[in-house]
N, C-alpha and C. Protein backbone atom coordinates (compact mmCIF):
# COMPACT_ATOMS: atom_id res chain seq x y z
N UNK A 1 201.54 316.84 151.57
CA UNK A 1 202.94 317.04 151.24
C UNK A 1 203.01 317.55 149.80
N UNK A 2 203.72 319.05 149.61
CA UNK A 2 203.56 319.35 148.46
C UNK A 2 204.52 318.34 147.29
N UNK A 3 204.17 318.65 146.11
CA UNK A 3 205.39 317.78 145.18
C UNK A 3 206.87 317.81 145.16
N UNK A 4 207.32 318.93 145.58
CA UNK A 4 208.60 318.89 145.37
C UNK A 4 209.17 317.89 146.99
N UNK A 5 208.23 318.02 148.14
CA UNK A 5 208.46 317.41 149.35
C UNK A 5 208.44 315.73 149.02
N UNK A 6 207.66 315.25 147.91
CA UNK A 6 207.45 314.03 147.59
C UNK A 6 208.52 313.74 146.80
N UNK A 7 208.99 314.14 145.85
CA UNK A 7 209.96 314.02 144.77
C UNK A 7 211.20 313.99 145.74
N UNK A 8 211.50 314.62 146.76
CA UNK A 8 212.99 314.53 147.73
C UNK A 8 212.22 313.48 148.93
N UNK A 9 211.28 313.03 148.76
CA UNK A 9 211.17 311.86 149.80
C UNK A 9 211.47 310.56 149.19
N UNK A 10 211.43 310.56 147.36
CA UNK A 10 211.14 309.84 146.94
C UNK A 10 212.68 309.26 146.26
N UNK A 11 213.58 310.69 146.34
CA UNK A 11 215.15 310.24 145.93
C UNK A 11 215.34 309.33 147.65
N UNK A 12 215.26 310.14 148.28
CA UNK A 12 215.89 310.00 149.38
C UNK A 12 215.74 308.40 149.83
N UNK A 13 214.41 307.72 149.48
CA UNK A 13 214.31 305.92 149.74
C UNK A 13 214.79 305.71 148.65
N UNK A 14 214.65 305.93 147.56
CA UNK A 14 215.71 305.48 146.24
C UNK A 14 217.24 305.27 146.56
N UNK A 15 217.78 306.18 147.02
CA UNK A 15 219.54 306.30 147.98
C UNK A 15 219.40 305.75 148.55
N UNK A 16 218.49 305.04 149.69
CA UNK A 16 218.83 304.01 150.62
C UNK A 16 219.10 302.41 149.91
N UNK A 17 217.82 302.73 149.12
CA UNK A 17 218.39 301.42 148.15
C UNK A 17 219.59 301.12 147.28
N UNK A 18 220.33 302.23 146.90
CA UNK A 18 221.34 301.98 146.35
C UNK A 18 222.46 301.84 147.21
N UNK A 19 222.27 302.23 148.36
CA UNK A 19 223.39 302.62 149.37
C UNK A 19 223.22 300.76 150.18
N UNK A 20 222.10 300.10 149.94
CA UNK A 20 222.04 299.09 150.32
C UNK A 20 222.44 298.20 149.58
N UNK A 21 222.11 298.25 148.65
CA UNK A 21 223.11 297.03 147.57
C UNK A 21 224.03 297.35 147.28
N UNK A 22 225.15 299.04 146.86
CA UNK A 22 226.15 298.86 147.05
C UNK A 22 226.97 298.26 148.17
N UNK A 23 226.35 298.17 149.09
CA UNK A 23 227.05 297.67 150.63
C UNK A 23 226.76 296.33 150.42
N UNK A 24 225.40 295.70 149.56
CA UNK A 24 225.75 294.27 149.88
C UNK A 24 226.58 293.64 148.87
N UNK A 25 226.71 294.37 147.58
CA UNK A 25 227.61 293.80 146.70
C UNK A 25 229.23 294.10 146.53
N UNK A 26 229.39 295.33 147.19
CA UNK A 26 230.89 295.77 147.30
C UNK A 26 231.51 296.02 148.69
N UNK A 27 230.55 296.05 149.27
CA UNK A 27 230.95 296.36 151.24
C UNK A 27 230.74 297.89 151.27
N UNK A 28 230.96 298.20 152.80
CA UNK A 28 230.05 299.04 152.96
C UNK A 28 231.34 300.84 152.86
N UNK A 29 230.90 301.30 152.65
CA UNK A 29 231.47 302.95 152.15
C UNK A 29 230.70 303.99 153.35
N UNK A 30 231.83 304.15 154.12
CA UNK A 30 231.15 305.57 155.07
C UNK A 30 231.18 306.79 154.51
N UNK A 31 231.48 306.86 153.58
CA UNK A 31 231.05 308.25 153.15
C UNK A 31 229.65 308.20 152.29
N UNK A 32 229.39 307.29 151.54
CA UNK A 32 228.26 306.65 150.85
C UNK A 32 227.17 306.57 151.88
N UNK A 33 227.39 306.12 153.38
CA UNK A 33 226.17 305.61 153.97
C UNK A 33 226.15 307.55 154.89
N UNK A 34 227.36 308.42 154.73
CA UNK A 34 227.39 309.98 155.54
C UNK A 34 226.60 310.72 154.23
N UNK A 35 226.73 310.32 153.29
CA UNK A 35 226.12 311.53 152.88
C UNK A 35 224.49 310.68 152.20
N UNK A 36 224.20 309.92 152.37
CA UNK A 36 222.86 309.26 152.49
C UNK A 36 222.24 309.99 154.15
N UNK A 37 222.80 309.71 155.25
CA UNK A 37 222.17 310.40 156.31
C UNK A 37 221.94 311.75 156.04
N UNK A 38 222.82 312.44 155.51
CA UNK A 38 222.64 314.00 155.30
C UNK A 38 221.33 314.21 154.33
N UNK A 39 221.24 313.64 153.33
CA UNK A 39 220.11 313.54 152.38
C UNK A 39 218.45 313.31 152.78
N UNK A 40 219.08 312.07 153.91
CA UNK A 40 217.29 312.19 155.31
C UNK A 40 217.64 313.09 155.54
N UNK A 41 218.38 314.25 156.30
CA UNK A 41 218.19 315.15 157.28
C UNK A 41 217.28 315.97 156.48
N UNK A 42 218.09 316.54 155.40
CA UNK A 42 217.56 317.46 154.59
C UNK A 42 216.06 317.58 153.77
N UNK A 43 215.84 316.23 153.81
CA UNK A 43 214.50 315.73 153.29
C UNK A 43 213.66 315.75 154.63
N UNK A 44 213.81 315.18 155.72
CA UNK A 44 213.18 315.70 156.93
C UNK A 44 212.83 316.80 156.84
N UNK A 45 213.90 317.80 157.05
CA UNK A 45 214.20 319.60 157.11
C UNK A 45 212.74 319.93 156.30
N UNK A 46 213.11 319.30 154.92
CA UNK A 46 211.98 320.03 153.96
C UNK A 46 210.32 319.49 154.22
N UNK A 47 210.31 318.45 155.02
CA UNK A 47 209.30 318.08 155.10
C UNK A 47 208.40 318.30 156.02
N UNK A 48 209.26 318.87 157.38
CA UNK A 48 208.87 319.55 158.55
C UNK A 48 208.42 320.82 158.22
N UNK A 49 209.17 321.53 157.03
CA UNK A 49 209.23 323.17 157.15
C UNK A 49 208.07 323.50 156.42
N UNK A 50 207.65 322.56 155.53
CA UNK A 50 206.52 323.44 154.57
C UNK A 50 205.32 322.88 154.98
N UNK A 51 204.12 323.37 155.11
CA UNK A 51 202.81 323.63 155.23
C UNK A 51 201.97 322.32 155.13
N UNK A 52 201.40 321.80 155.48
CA UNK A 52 200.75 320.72 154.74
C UNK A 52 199.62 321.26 153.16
């Protein structure tokens, strides 16, 4: 996995964690947990598309 594929794999579990304690400390935000899914997709996307 090249670096930039690691560096957007590496926001992308970082956002889950924040998207998880904001939900356990303030409740939960659907737009917070919609654009966290969009952020896997896109990190998927990039991770499927480039080369090993």
């Amino acid at each position: 996995m090249p670096g930039s594929a690691k560096a957007m794999a590496a926001i992308t579990v970082g956002g889950l964690v924040v998207a998880t304690a904001y939900t356990v400390a303030l409740g939960g935000s659907g737009w917070l947990w919609f654009s966290w899914v969009v952020l896997a997709l896109v990190t998927i996307g990039i991770v499927t598309a480039r080369p090993s």
